[in-house]
C-alpha atoms as a PDB file:
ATOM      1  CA  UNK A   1       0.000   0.000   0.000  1.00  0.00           C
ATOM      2  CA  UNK A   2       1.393   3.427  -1.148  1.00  0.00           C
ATOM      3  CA  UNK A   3       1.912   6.546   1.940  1.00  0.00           C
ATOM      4  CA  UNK A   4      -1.071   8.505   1.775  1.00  0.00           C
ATOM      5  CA  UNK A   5       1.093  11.703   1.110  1.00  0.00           C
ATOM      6  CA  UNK A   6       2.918  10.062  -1.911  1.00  0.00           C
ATOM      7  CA  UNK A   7      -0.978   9.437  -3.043  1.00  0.00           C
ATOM      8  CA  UNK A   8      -2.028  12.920  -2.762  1.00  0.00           C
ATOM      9  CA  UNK A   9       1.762  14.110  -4.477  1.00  0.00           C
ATOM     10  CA  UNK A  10       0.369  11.777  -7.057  1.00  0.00           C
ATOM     11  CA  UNK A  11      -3.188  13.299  -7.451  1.00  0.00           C
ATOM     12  CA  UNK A  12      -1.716  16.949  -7.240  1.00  0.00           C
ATOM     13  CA  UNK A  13       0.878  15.979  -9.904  1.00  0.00           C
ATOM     14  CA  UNK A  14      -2.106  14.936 -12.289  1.00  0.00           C
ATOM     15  CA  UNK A  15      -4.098  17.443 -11.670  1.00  0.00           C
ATOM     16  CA  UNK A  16      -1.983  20.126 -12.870  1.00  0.00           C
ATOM     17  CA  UNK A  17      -1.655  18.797 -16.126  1.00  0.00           C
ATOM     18  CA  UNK A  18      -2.499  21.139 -19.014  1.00  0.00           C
ATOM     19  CA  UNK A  19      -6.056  20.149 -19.744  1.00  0.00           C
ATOM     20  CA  UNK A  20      -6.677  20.294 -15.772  1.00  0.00           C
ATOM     21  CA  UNK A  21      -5.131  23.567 -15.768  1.00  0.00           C
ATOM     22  CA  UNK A  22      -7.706  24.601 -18.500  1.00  0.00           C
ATOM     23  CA  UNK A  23     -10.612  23.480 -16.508  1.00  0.00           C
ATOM     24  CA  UNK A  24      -9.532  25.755 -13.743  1.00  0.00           C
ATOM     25  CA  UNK A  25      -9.139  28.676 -16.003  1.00  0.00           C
ATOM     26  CA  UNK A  26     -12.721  28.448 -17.185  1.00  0.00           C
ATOM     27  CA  UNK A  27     -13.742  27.510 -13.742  1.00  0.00           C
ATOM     28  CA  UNK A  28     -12.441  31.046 -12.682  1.00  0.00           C
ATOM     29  CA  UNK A  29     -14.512  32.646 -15.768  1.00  0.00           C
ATOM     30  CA  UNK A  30     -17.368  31.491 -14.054  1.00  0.00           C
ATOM     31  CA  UNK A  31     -16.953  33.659 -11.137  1.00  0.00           C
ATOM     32  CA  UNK A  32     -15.571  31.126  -9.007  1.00  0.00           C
ATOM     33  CA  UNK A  33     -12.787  32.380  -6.200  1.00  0.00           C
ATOM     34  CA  UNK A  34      -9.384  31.136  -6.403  1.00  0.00           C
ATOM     35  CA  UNK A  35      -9.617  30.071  -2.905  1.00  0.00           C
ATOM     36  CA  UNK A  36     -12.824  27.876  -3.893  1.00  0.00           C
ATOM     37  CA  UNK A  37     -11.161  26.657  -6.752  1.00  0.00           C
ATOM     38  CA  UNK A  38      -8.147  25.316  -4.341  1.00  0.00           C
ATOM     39  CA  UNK A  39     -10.760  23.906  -1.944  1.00  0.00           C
ATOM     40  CA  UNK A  40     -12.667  22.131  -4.749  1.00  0.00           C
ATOM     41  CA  UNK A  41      -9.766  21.016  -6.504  1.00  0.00           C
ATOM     42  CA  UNK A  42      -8.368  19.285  -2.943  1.00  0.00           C
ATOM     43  CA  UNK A  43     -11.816  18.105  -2.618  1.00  0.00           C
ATOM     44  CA  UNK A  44     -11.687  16.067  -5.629  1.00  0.00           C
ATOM     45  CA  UNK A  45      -8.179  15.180  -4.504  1.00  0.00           C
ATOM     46  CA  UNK A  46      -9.426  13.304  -1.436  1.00  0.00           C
ATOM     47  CA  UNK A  47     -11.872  11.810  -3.178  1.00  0.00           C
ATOM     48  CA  UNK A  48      -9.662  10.051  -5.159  1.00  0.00           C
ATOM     49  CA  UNK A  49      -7.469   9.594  -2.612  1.00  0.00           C
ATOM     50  CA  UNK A  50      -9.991   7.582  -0.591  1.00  0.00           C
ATOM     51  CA  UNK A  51     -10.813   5.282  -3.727  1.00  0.00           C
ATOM     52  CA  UNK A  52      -7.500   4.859  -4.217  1.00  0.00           C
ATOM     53  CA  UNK A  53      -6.606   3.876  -0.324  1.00  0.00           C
ATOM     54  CA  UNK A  54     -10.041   2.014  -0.444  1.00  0.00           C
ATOM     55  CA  UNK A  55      -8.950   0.069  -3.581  1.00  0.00           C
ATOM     56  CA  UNK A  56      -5.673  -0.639  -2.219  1.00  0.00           C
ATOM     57  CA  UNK A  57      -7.157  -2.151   1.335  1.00  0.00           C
ATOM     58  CA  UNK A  58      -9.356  -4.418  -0.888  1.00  0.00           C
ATOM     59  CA  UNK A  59      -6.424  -5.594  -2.884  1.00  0.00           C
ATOM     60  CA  UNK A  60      -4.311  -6.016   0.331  1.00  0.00           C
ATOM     61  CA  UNK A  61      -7.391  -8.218   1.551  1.00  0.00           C
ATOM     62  CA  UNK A  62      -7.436  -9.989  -1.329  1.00  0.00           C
ATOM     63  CA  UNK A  63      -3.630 -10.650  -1.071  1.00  0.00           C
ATOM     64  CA  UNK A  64      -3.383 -11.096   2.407  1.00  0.00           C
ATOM     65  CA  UNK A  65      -5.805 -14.311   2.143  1.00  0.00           C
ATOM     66  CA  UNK A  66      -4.280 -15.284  -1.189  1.00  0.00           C
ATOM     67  CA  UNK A  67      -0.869 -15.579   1.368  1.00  0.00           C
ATOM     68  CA  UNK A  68      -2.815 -17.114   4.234  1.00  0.00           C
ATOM     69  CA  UNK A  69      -4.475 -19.853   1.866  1.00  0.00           C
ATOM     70  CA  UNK A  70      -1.454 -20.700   0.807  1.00  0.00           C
ATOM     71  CA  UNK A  71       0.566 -20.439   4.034  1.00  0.00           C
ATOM     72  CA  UNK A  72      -1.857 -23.544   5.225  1.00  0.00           C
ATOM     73  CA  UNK A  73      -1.339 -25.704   2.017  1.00  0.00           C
ATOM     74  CA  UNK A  74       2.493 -25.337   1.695  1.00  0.00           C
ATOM     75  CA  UNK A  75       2.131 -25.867   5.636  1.00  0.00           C
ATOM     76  CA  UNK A  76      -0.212 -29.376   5.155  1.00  0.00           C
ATOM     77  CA  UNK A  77       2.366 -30.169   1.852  1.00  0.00           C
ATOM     78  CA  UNK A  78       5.389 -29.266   4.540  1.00  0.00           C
ATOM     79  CA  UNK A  79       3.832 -32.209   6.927  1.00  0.00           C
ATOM     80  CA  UNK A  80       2.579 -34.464   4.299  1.00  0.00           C
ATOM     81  CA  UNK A  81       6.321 -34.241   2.629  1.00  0.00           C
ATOM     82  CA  UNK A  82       8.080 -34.369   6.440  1.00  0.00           C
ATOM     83  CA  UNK A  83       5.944 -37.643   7.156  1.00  0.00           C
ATOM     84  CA  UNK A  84       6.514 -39.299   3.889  1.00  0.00           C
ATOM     85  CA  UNK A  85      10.921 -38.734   4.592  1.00  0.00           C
ATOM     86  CA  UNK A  86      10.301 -39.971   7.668  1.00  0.00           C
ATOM     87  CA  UNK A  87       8.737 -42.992   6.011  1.00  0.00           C
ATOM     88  CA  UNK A  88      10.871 -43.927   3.735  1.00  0.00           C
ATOM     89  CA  UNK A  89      14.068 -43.362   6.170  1.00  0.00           C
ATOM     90  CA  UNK A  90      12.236 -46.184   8.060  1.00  0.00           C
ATOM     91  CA  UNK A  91      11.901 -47.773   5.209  1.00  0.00           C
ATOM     92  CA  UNK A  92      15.332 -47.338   3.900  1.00  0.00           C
ATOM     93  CA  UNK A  93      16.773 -48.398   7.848  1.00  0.00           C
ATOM     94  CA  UNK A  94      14.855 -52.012   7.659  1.00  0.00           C
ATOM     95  CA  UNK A  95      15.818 -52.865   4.139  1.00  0.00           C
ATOM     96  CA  UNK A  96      19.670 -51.966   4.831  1.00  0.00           C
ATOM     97  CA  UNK A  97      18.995 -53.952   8.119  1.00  0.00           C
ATOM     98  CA  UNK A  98      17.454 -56.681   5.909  1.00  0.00           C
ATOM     99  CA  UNK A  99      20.509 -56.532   3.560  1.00  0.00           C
ATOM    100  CA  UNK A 100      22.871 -56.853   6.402  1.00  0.00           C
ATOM    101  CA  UNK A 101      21.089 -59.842   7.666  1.00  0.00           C
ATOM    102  CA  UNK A 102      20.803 -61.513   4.532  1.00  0.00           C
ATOM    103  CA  UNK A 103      24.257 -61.000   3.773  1.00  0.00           C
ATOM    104  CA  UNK A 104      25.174 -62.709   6.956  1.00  0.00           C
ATOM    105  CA  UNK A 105      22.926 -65.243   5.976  1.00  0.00           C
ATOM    106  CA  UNK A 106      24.093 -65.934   2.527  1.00  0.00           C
ATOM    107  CA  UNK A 107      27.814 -65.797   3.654  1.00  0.00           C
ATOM    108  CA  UNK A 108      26.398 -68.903   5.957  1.00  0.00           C
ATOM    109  CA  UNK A 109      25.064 -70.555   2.973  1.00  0.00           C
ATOM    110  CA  UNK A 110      28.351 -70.023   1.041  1.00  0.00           C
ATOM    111  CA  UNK A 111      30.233 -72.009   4.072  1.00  0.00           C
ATOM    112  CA  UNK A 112      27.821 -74.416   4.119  1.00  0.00           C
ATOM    113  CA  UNK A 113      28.356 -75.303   0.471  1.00  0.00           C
ATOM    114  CA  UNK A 114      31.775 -75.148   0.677  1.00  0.00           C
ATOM    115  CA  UNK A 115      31.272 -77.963   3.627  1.00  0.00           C
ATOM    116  CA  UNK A 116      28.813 -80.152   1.504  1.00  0.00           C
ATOM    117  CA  UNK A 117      31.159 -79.779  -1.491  1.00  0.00           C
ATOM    118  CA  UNK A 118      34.005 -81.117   0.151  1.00  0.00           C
ATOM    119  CA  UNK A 119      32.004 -84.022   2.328  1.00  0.00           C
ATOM    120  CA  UNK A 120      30.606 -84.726  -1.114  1.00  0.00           C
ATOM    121  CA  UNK A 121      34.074 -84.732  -2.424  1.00  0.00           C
ATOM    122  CA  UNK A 122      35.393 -87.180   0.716  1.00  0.00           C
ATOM    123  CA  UNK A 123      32.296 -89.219   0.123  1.00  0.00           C
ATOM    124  CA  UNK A 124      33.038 -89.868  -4.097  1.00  0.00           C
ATOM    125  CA  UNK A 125      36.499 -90.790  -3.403  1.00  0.00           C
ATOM    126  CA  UNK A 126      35.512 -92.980  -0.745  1.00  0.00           C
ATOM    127  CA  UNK A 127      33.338 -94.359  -2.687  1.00  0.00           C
ATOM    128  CA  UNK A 128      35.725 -95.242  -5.361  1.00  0.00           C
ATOM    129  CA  UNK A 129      38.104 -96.724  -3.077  1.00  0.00           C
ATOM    130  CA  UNK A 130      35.699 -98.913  -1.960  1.00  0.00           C
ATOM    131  CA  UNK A 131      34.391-100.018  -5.007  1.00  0.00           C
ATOM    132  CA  UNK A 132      37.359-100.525  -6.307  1.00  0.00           C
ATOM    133  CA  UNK A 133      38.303-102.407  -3.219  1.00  0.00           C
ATOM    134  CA  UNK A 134      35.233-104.325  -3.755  1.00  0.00           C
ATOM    135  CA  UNK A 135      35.635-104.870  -7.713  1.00  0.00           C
ATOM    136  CA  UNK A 136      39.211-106.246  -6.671  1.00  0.00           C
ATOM    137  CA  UNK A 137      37.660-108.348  -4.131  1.00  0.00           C
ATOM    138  CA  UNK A 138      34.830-109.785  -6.151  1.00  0.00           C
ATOM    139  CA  UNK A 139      37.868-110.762  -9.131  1.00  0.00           C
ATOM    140  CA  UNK A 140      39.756-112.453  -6.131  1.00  0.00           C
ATOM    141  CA  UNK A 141      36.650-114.178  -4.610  1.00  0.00           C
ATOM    142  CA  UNK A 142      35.460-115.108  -8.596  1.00  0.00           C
ATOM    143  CA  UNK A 143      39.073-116.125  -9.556  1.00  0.00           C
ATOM    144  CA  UNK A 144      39.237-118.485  -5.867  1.00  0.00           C
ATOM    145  CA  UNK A 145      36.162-120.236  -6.502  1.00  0.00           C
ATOM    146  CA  UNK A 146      36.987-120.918 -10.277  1.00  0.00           C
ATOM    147  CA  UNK A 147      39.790-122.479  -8.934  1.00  0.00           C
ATOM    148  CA  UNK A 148      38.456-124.106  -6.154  1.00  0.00           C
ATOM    149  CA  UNK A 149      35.973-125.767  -9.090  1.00  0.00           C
ATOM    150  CA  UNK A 150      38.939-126.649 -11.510  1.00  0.00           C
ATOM    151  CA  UNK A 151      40.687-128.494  -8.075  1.00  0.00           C
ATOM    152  CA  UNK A 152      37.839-130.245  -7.228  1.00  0.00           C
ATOM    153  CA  UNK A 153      37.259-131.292 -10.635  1.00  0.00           C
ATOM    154  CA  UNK A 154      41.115-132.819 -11.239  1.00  0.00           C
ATOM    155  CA  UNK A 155      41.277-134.493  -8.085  1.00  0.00           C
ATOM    156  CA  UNK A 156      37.797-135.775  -8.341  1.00  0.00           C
ATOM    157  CA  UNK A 157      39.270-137.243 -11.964  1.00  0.00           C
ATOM    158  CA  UNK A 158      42.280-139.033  -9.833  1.00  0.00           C
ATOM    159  CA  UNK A 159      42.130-140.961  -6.504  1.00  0.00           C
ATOM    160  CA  UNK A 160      44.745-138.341  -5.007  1.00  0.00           C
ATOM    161  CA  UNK A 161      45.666-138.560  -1.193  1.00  0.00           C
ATOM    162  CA  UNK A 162      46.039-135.400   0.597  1.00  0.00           C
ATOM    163  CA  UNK A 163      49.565-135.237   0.371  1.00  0.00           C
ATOM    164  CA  UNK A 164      49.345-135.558  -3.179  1.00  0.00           C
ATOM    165  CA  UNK A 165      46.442-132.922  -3.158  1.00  0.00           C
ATOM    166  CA  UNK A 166      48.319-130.465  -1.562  1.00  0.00           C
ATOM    167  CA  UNK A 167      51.212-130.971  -3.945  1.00  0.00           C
ATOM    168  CA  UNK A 168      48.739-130.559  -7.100  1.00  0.00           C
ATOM    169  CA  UNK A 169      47.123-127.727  -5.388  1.00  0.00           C
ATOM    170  CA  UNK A 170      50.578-126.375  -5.064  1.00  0.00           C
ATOM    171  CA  UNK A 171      51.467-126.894  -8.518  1.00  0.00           C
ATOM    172  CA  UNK A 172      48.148-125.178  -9.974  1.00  0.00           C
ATOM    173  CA  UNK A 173      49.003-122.252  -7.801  1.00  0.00           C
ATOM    174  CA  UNK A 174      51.944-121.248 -10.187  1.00  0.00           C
ATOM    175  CA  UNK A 175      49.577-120.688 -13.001  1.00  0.00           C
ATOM    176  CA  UNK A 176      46.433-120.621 -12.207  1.00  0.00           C
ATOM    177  CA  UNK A 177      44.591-117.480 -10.665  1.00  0.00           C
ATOM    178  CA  UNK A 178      42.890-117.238  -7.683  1.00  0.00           C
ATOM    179  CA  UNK A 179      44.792-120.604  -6.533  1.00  0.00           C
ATOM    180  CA  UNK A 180      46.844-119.331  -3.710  1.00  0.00           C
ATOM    181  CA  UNK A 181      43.976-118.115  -1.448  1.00  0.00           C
ATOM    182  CA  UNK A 182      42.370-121.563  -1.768  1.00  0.00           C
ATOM    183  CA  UNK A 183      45.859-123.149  -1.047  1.00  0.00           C
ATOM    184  CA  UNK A 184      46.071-121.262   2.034  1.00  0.00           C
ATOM    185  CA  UNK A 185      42.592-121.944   3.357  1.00  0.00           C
ATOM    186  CA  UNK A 186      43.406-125.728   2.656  1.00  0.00           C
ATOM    187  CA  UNK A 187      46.745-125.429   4.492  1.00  0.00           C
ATOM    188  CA  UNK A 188      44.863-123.747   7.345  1.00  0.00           C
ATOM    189  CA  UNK A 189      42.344-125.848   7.272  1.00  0.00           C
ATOM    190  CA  UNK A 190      44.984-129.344   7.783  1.00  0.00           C
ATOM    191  CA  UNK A 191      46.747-126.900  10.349  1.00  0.00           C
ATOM    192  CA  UNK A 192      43.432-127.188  12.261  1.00  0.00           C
ATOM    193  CA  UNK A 193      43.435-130.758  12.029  1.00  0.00           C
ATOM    194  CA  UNK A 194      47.011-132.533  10.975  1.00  0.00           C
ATOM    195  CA  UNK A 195      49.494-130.018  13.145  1.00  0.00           C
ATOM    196  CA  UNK A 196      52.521-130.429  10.361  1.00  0.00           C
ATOM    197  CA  UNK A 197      51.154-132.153   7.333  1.00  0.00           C
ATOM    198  CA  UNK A 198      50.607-129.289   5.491  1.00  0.00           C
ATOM    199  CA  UNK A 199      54.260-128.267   6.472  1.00  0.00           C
ATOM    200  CA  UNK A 200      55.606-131.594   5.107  1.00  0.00           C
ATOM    201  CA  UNK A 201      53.549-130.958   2.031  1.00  0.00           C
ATOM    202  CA  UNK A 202      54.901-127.761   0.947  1.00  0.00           C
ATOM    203  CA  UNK A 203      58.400-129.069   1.899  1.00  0.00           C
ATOM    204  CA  UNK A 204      58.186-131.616  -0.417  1.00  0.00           C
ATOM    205  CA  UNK A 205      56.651-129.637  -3.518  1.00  0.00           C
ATOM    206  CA  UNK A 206      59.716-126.864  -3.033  1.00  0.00           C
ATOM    207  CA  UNK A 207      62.582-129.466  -3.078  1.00  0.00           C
ATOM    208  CA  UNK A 208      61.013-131.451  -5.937  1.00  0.00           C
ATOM    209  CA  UNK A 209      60.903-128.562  -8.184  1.00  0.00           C
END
Protein backbone atom coordinates (compact mmCIF):
# COMPACT_ATOMS: atom_id res chain seq x y z
CA UNK A 1 0.00 0.00 0.00
CA UNK A 2 1.39 3.43 -1.15
CA UNK A 3 1.91 6.55 1.94
CA UNK A 4 -1.07 8.50 1.78
CA UNK A 5 1.09 11.70 1.11
CA UNK A 6 2.92 10.06 -1.91
CA UNK A 7 -0.98 9.44 -3.04
CA UNK A 8 -2.03 12.92 -2.76
CA UNK A 9 1.76 14.11 -4.48
CA UNK A 10 0.37 11.78 -7.06
CA UNK A 11 -3.19 13.30 -7.45
CA UNK A 12 -1.72 16.95 -7.24
CA UNK A 13 0.88 15.98 -9.90
CA UNK A 14 -2.11 14.94 -12.29
CA UNK A 15 -4.10 17.44 -11.67
CA UNK A 16 -1.98 20.13 -12.87
CA UNK A 17 -1.65 18.80 -16.13
CA UNK A 18 -2.50 21.14 -19.01
CA UNK A 19 -6.06 20.15 -19.74
CA UNK A 20 -6.68 20.29 -15.77
CA UNK A 21 -5.13 23.57 -15.77
CA UNK A 22 -7.71 24.60 -18.50
CA UNK A 23 -10.61 23.48 -16.51
CA UNK A 24 -9.53 25.75 -13.74
CA UNK A 25 -9.14 28.68 -16.00
CA UNK A 26 -12.72 28.45 -17.19
CA UNK A 27 -13.74 27.51 -13.74
CA UNK A 28 -12.44 31.05 -12.68
CA UNK A 29 -14.51 32.65 -15.77
CA UNK A 30 -17.37 31.49 -14.05
CA UNK A 31 -16.95 33.66 -11.14
CA UNK A 32 -15.57 31.13 -9.01
CA UNK A 33 -12.79 32.38 -6.20
CA UNK A 34 -9.38 31.14 -6.40
CA UNK A 35 -9.62 30.07 -2.90
CA UNK A 36 -12.82 27.88 -3.89
CA UNK A 37 -11.16 26.66 -6.75
CA UNK A 38 -8.15 25.32 -4.34
CA UNK A 39 -10.76 23.91 -1.94
CA UNK A 40 -12.67 22.13 -4.75
CA UNK A 41 -9.77 21.02 -6.50
CA UNK A 42 -8.37 19.29 -2.94
CA UNK A 43 -11.82 18.10 -2.62
CA UNK A 44 -11.69 16.07 -5.63
CA UNK A 45 -8.18 15.18 -4.50
CA UNK A 46 -9.43 13.30 -1.44
CA UNK A 47 -11.87 11.81 -3.18
CA UNK A 48 -9.66 10.05 -5.16
CA UNK A 49 -7.47 9.59 -2.61
CA UNK A 50 -9.99 7.58 -0.59
CA UNK A 51 -10.81 5.28 -3.73
CA UNK A 52 -7.50 4.86 -4.22
CA UNK A 53 -6.61 3.88 -0.32
CA UNK A 54 -10.04 2.01 -0.44
CA UNK A 55 -8.95 0.07 -3.58
CA UNK A 56 -5.67 -0.64 -2.22
CA UNK A 57 -7.16 -2.15 1.34
CA UNK A 58 -9.36 -4.42 -0.89
CA UNK A 59 -6.42 -5.59 -2.88
CA UNK A 60 -4.31 -6.02 0.33
CA UNK A 61 -7.39 -8.22 1.55
CA UNK A 62 -7.44 -9.99 -1.33
CA UNK A 63 -3.63 -10.65 -1.07
CA UNK A 64 -3.38 -11.10 2.41
CA UNK A 65 -5.81 -14.31 2.14
CA UNK A 66 -4.28 -15.28 -1.19
CA UNK A 67 -0.87 -15.58 1.37
CA UNK A 68 -2.81 -17.11 4.23
CA UNK A 69 -4.47 -19.85 1.87
CA UNK A 70 -1.45 -20.70 0.81
CA UNK A 71 0.57 -20.44 4.03
CA UNK A 72 -1.86 -23.54 5.22
CA UNK A 73 -1.34 -25.70 2.02
CA UNK A 74 2.49 -25.34 1.69
CA UNK A 75 2.13 -25.87 5.64
CA UNK A 76 -0.21 -29.38 5.15
CA UNK A 77 2.37 -30.17 1.85
CA UNK A 78 5.39 -29.27 4.54
CA UNK A 79 3.83 -32.21 6.93
CA UNK A 80 2.58 -34.46 4.30
CA UNK A 81 6.32 -34.24 2.63
CA UNK A 82 8.08 -34.37 6.44
CA UNK A 83 5.94 -37.64 7.16
CA UNK A 84 6.51 -39.30 3.89
CA UNK A 85 10.92 -38.73 4.59
CA UNK A 86 10.30 -39.97 7.67
CA UNK A 87 8.74 -42.99 6.01
CA UNK A 88 10.87 -43.93 3.74
CA UNK A 89 14.07 -43.36 6.17
CA UNK A 90 12.24 -46.18 8.06
CA UNK A 91 11.90 -47.77 5.21
CA UNK A 92 15.33 -47.34 3.90
CA UNK A 93 16.77 -48.40 7.85
CA UNK A 94 14.85 -52.01 7.66
CA UNK A 95 15.82 -52.87 4.14
CA UNK A 96 19.67 -51.97 4.83
CA UNK A 97 18.99 -53.95 8.12
CA UNK A 98 17.45 -56.68 5.91
CA UNK A 99 20.51 -56.53 3.56
CA UNK A 100 22.87 -56.85 6.40
CA UNK A 101 21.09 -59.84 7.67
CA UNK A 102 20.80 -61.51 4.53
CA UNK A 103 24.26 -61.00 3.77
CA UNK A 104 25.17 -62.71 6.96
CA UNK A 105 22.93 -65.24 5.98
CA UNK A 106 24.09 -65.93 2.53
CA UNK A 107 27.81 -65.80 3.65
CA UNK A 108 26.40 -68.90 5.96
CA UNK A 109 25.06 -70.56 2.97
CA UNK A 110 28.35 -70.02 1.04
CA UNK A 111 30.23 -72.01 4.07
CA UNK A 112 27.82 -74.42 4.12
CA UNK A 113 28.36 -75.30 0.47
CA UNK A 114 31.78 -75.15 0.68
CA UNK A 115 31.27 -77.96 3.63
CA UNK A 116 28.81 -80.15 1.50
CA UNK A 117 31.16 -79.78 -1.49
CA UNK A 118 34.00 -81.12 0.15
CA UNK A 119 32.00 -84.02 2.33
CA UNK A 120 30.61 -84.73 -1.11
CA UNK A 121 34.07 -84.73 -2.42
CA UNK A 122 35.39 -87.18 0.72
CA UNK A 123 32.30 -89.22 0.12
CA UNK A 124 33.04 -89.87 -4.10
CA UNK A 125 36.50 -90.79 -3.40
CA UNK A 126 35.51 -92.98 -0.75
CA UNK A 127 33.34 -94.36 -2.69
CA UNK A 128 35.73 -95.24 -5.36
CA UNK A 129 38.10 -96.72 -3.08
CA UNK A 130 35.70 -98.91 -1.96
CA UNK A 131 34.39 -100.02 -5.01
CA UNK A 132 37.36 -100.52 -6.31
CA UNK A 133 38.30 -102.41 -3.22
CA UNK A 134 35.23 -104.33 -3.76
CA UNK A 135 35.64 -104.87 -7.71
CA UNK A 136 39.21 -106.25 -6.67
CA UNK A 137 37.66 -108.35 -4.13
CA UNK A 138 34.83 -109.78 -6.15
CA UNK A 139 37.87 -110.76 -9.13
CA UNK A 140 39.76 -112.45 -6.13
CA UNK A 141 36.65 -114.18 -4.61
CA UNK A 142 35.46 -115.11 -8.60
CA UNK A 143 39.07 -116.12 -9.56
CA UNK A 144 39.24 -118.49 -5.87
CA UNK A 145 36.16 -120.24 -6.50
CA UNK A 146 36.99 -120.92 -10.28
CA UNK A 147 39.79 -122.48 -8.93
CA UNK A 148 38.46 -124.11 -6.15
CA UNK A 149 35.97 -125.77 -9.09
CA UNK A 150 38.94 -126.65 -11.51
CA UNK A 151 40.69 -128.49 -8.07
CA UNK A 152 37.84 -130.25 -7.23
CA UNK A 153 37.26 -131.29 -10.63
CA UNK A 154 41.11 -132.82 -11.24
CA UNK A 155 41.28 -134.49 -8.08
CA UNK A 156 37.80 -135.78 -8.34
CA UNK A 157 39.27 -137.24 -11.96
CA UNK A 158 42.28 -139.03 -9.83
CA UNK A 159 42.13 -140.96 -6.50
CA UNK A 160 44.74 -138.34 -5.01
CA UNK A 161 45.67 -138.56 -1.19
CA UNK A 162 46.04 -135.40 0.60
CA UNK A 163 49.57 -135.24 0.37
CA UNK A 164 49.35 -135.56 -3.18
CA UNK A 165 46.44 -132.92 -3.16
CA UNK A 166 48.32 -130.46 -1.56
CA UNK A 167 51.21 -130.97 -3.94
CA UNK A 168 48.74 -130.56 -7.10
CA UNK A 169 47.12 -127.73 -5.39
CA UNK A 170 50.58 -126.38 -5.06
CA UNK A 171 51.47 -126.89 -8.52
CA UNK A 172 48.15 -125.18 -9.97
CA UNK A 173 49.00 -122.25 -7.80
CA UNK A 174 51.94 -121.25 -10.19
CA UNK A 175 49.58 -120.69 -13.00
CA UNK A 176 46.43 -120.62 -12.21
CA UNK A 177 44.59 -117.48 -10.66
CA UNK A 178 42.89 -117.24 -7.68
CA UNK A 179 44.79 -120.60 -6.53
CA UNK A 180 46.84 -119.33 -3.71
CA UNK A 181 43.98 -118.11 -1.45
CA UNK A 182 42.37 -121.56 -1.77
CA UNK A 183 45.86 -123.15 -1.05
CA UNK A 184 46.07 -121.26 2.03
CA UNK A 185 42.59 -121.94 3.36
CA UNK A 186 43.41 -125.73 2.66
CA UNK A 187 46.75 -125.43 4.49
CA UNK A 188 44.86 -123.75 7.35
CA UNK A 189 42.34 -125.85 7.27
CA UNK A 190 44.98 -129.34 7.78
CA UNK A 191 46.75 -126.90 10.35
CA UNK A 192 43.43 -127.19 12.26
CA UNK A 193 43.44 -130.76 12.03
CA UNK A 194 47.01 -132.53 10.98
CA UNK A 195 49.49 -130.02 13.14
CA UNK A 196 52.52 -130.43 10.36
CA UNK A 197 51.15 -132.15 7.33
CA UNK A 198 50.61 -129.29 5.49
CA UNK A 199 54.26 -128.27 6.47
CA UNK A 200 55.61 -131.59 5.11
CA UNK A 201 53.55 -130.96 2.03
CA UNK A 202 54.90 -127.76 0.95
CA UNK A 203 58.40 -129.07 1.90
CA UNK A 204 58.19 -131.62 -0.42
CA UNK A 205 56.65 -129.64 -3.52
CA UNK A 206 59.72 -126.86 -3.03
CA UNK A 207 62.58 -129.47 -3.08
CA UNK A 208 61.01 -131.45 -5.94
CA UNK A 209 60.90 -128.56 -8.18
Amino acid sequence: MKPPMAVLALLLAASLLPGQALVLTNKASAQVTPTQQVINMMTELKAKGEKMVEEEQKTYATYAEWVDDESKRLGFEIQDGEAKIEELVAYITKAESDATELGHAVEKLDAEIMQLTTEKKEAIEIRNEQHDEYLKISKDYGESVDALQRAIQVMSAENYDRGQAAVLLQRMSTHVPGMEPVLAALQQAQQSSEPGAPEVAAYEYQSGG
